[in-house]
Protein backbone atom coordinates (compact mmCIF):
# COMPACT_ATOMS: atom_id res chain seq x y z
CA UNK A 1 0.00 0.00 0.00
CA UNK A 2 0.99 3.72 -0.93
CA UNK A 3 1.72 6.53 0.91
CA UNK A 4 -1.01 8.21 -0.96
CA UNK A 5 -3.12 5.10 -0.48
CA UNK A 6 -2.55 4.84 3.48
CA UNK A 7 -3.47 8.70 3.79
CA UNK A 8 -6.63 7.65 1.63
CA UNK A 9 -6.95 11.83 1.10
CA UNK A 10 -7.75 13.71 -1.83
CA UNK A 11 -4.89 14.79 -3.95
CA UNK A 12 -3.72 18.03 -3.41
CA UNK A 13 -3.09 20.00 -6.43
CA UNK A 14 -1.80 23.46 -7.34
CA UNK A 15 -2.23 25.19 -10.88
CA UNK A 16 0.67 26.94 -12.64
CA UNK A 17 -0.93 29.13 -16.07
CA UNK A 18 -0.18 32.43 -16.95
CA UNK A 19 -3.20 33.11 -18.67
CA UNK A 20 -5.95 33.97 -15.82
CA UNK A 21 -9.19 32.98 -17.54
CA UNK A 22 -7.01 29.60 -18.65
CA UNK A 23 -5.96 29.40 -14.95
CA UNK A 24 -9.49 29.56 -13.59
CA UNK A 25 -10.55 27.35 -15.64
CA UNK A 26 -8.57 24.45 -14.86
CA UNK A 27 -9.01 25.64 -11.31
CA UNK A 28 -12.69 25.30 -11.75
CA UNK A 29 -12.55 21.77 -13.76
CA UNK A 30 -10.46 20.41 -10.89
CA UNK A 31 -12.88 21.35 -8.10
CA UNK A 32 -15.56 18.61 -10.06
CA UNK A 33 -13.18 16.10 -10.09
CA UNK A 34 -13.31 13.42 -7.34
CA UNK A 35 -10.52 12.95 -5.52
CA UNK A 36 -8.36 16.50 -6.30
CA UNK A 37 -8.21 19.22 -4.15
CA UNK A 38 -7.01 22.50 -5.32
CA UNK A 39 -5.00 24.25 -2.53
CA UNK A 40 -3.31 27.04 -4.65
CA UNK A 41 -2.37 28.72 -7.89
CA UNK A 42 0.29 30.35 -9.54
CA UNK A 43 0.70 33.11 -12.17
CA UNK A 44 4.47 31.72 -13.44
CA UNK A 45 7.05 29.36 -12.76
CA UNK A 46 8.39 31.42 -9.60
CA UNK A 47 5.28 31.64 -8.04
CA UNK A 48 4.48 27.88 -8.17
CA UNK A 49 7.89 27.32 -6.77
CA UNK A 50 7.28 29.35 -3.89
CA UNK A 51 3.96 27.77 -3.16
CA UNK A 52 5.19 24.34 -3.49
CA UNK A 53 7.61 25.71 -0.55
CA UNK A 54 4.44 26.74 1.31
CA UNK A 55 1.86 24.13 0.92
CA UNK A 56 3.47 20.99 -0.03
CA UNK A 57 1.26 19.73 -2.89
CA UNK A 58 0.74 16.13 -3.90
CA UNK A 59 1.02 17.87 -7.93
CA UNK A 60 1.58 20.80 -9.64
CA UNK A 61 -0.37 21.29 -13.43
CA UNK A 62 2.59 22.92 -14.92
CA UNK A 63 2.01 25.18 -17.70
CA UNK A 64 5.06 25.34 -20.06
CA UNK A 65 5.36 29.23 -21.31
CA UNK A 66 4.91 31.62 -18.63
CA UNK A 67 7.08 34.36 -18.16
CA UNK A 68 9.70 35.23 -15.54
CA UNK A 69 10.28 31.49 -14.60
CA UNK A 70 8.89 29.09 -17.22
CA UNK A 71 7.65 25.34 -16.45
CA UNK A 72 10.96 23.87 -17.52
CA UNK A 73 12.84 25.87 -15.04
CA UNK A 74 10.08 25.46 -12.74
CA UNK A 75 9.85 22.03 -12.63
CA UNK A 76 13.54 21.37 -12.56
CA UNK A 77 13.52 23.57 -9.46
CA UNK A 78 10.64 21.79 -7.63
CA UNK A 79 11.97 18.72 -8.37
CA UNK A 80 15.37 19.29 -6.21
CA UNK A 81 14.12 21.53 -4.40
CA UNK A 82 11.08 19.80 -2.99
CA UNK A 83 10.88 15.72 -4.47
CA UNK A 84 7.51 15.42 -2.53
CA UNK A 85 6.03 16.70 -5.29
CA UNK A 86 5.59 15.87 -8.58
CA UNK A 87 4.82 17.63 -11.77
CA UNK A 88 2.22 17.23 -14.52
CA UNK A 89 2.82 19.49 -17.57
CA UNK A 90 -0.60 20.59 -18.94
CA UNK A 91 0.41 23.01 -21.69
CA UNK A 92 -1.20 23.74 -25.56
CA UNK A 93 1.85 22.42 -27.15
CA UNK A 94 2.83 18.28 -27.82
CA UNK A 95 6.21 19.20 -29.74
CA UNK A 96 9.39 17.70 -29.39
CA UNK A 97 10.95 21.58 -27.98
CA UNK A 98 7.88 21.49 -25.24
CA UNK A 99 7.77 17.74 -23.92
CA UNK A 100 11.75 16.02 -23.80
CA UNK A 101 12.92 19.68 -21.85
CA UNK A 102 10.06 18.84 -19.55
CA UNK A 103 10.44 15.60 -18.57
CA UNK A 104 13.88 15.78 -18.73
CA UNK A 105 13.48 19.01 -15.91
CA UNK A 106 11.86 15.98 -14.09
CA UNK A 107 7.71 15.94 -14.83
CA UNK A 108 6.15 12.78 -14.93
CA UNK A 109 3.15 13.39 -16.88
CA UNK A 110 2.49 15.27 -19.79
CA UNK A 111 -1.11 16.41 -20.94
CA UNK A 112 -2.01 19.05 -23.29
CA UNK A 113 -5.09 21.43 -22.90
CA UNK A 114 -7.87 19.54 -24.64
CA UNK A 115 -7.66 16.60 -22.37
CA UNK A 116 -10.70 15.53 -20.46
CA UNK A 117 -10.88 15.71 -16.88
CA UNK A 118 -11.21 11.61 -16.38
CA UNK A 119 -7.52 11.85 -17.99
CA UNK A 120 -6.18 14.86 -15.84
CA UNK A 121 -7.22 12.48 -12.18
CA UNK A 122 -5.52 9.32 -14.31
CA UNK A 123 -2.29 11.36 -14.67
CA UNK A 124 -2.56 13.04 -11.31
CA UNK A 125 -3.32 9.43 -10.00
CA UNK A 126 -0.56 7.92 -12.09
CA UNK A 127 2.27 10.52 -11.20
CA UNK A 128 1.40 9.66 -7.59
CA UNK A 129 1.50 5.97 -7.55
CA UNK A 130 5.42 6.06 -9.19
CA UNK A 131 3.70 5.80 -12.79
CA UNK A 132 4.11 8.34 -15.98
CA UNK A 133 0.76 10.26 -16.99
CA UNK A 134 1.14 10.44 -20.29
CA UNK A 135 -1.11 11.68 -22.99
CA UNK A 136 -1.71 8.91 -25.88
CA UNK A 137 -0.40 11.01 -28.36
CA UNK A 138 3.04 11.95 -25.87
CA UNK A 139 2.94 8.43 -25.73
CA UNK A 140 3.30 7.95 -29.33
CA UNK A 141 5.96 10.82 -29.64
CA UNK A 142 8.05 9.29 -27.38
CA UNK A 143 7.88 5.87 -29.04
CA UNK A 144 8.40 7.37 -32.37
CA UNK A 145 11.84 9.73 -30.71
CA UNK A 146 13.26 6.30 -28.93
CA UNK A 147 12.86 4.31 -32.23
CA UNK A 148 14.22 6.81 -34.38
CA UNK A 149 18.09 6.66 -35.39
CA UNK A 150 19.96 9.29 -33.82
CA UNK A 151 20.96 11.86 -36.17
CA UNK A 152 24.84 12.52 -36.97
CA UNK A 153 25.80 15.53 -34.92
CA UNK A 154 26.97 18.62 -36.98
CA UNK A 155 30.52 19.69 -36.09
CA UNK A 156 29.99 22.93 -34.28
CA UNK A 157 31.23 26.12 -36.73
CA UNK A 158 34.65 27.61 -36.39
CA UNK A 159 35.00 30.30 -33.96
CA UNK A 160 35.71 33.60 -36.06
CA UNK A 161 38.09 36.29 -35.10
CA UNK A 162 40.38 34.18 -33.50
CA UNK A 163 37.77 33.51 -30.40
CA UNK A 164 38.29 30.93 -28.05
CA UNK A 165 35.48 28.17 -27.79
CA UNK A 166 34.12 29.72 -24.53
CA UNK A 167 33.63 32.96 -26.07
CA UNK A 168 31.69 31.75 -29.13
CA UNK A 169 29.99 29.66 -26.48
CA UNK A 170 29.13 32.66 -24.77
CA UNK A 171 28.19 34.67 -27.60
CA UNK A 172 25.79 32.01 -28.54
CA UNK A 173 23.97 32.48 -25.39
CA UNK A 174 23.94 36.41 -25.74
CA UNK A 175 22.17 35.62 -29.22
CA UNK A 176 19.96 33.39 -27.86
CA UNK A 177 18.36 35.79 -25.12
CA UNK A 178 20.57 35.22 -22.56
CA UNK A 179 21.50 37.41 -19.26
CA UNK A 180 24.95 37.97 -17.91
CA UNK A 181 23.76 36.10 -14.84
CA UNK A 182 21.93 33.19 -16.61
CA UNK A 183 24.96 33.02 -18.86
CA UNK A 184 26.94 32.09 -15.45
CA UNK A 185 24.45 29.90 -13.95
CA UNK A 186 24.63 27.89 -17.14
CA UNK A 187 28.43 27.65 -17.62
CA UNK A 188 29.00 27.24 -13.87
CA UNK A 189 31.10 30.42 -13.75
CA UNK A 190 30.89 33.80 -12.41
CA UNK A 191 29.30 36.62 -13.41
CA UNK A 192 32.57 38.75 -13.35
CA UNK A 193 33.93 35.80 -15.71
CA UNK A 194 31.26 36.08 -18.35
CA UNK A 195 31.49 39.93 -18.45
CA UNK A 196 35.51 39.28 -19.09
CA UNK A 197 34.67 37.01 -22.10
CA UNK A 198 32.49 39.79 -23.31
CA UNK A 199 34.34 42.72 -23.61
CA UNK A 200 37.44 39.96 -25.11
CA UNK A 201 34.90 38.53 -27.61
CA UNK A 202 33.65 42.54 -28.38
CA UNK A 203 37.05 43.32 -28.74
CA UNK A 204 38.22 41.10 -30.85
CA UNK A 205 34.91 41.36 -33.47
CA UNK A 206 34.57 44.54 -33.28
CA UNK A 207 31.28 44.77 -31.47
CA UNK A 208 29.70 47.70 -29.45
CA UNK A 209 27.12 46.15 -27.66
CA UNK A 210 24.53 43.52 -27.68
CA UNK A 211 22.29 43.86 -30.67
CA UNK A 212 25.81 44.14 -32.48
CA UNK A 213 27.00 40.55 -30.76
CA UNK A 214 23.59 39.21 -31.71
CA UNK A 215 23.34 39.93 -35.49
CA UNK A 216 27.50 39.20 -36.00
CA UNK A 217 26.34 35.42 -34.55
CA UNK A 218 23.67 34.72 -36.99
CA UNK A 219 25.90 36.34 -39.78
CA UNK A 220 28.92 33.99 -38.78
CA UNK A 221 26.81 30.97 -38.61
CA UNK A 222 26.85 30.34 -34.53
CA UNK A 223 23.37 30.16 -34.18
CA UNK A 224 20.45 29.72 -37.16
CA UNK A 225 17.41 31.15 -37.27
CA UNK A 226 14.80 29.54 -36.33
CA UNK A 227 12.38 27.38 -38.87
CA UNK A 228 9.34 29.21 -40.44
């Protein structure tokens, strides 16, 4: 017998959407379903983090694009931060660049919007009893991913300008969107560190400032624009 089984309680659930009338609704679905209980939810990623801190959910309904701290990041955070808890993405989008960041951040079920509420309480149910709720159709992506042959990687382009891999690495991330500080938290280095490959990778290309850095990457080939 489970935990969740012993406790014999209602599952207790908190929403993550960004949209409000999208959030209510689900909020609203979830109080007709037997055997959820909605005890909170959030507006973005950071605010269902902190509220997993507070209330200790059974589940968070993780919504994918929010803004200031998305469901990826989210979820990754909840999951060290607070293992109690686990995640169900419920998000408009089934695509490849939604659902392996996801689960690799650590969810364990993966719904999008148009799925019933009998579904939602099998994933919530699922997640909770050490199972995957998974969507048919994720079901089938993922099949169709693990069966397909892994592509040949492409060798990365040649650093221009005589920059070092860590500063074409770095200017990459300034191109895609990146902060100075998220910059460091990805390469594991300090912020003072990043803003030293900067002004070397500036200097040597020529650059004045960001909008310069980003255009020079996409016109050296570091980083393509994206498809359609």
């Amino acid at each position: 017998m489970t935990e969740r089984e012993e406790r014999r309680g209602p599952a207790r659930v908190v929403v993550a959407d960004d949209q409000t009338v999208v959030r209510e609704g689900i909020v609203m679905l979830l109080g007709l379903l037997p055997g959820i209980e909605v005890v909170g939810a959030a507006g973005d990623g950071a605010e269902a983090v902190k509220l997993v801190a507070e209330l200790a959910p059974d589940v968070v309904l993780m919504d994918l694009r929010m803004p200031r701290c998305d469901g990826v990041e989210a979820t990754r955070r909840i999951r060290a931060e607070h293992p109690g808890t686990q995640v169900v993405v419920l998000t408009t989008f089934a695509d490849d660049e939604s659902l392996f960041p996801a689960l690799r951040a650590g969810a364990r079920g993966y719904l999008t919007k148009d799925a019933g509420g009998d579904e939602i309480v099998r994933a919530v149910e699922s997640v909770l009893s050490g199972d995957a709720g998974l969507s048919p159709s994720v079901q089938r992506r993922l099949l169709e991913r693990l069966s397909a042959p892994e592509p040949e990687p492409a060798p990365p382009p040649e650093a221009p300008d005589g920059l070092t891999s860590r500063e074409a690495e770095v200017l990459v991330l300034i191109a895609e969107g990146f902060s100075n500080h998220e910059i460091a938290r990805k390469l594991h280095v300090s912020t003072a560190t990043v803003k030293t490959h900067i002004n070397n990778l500036f200097a040597k290309a020529g650059l004045k400032d960001r909008a310069q850095a980003v255009r020079y990457a996409y016109g050296k080939g570091l980083v393509r624009p994206p498809a359609g």
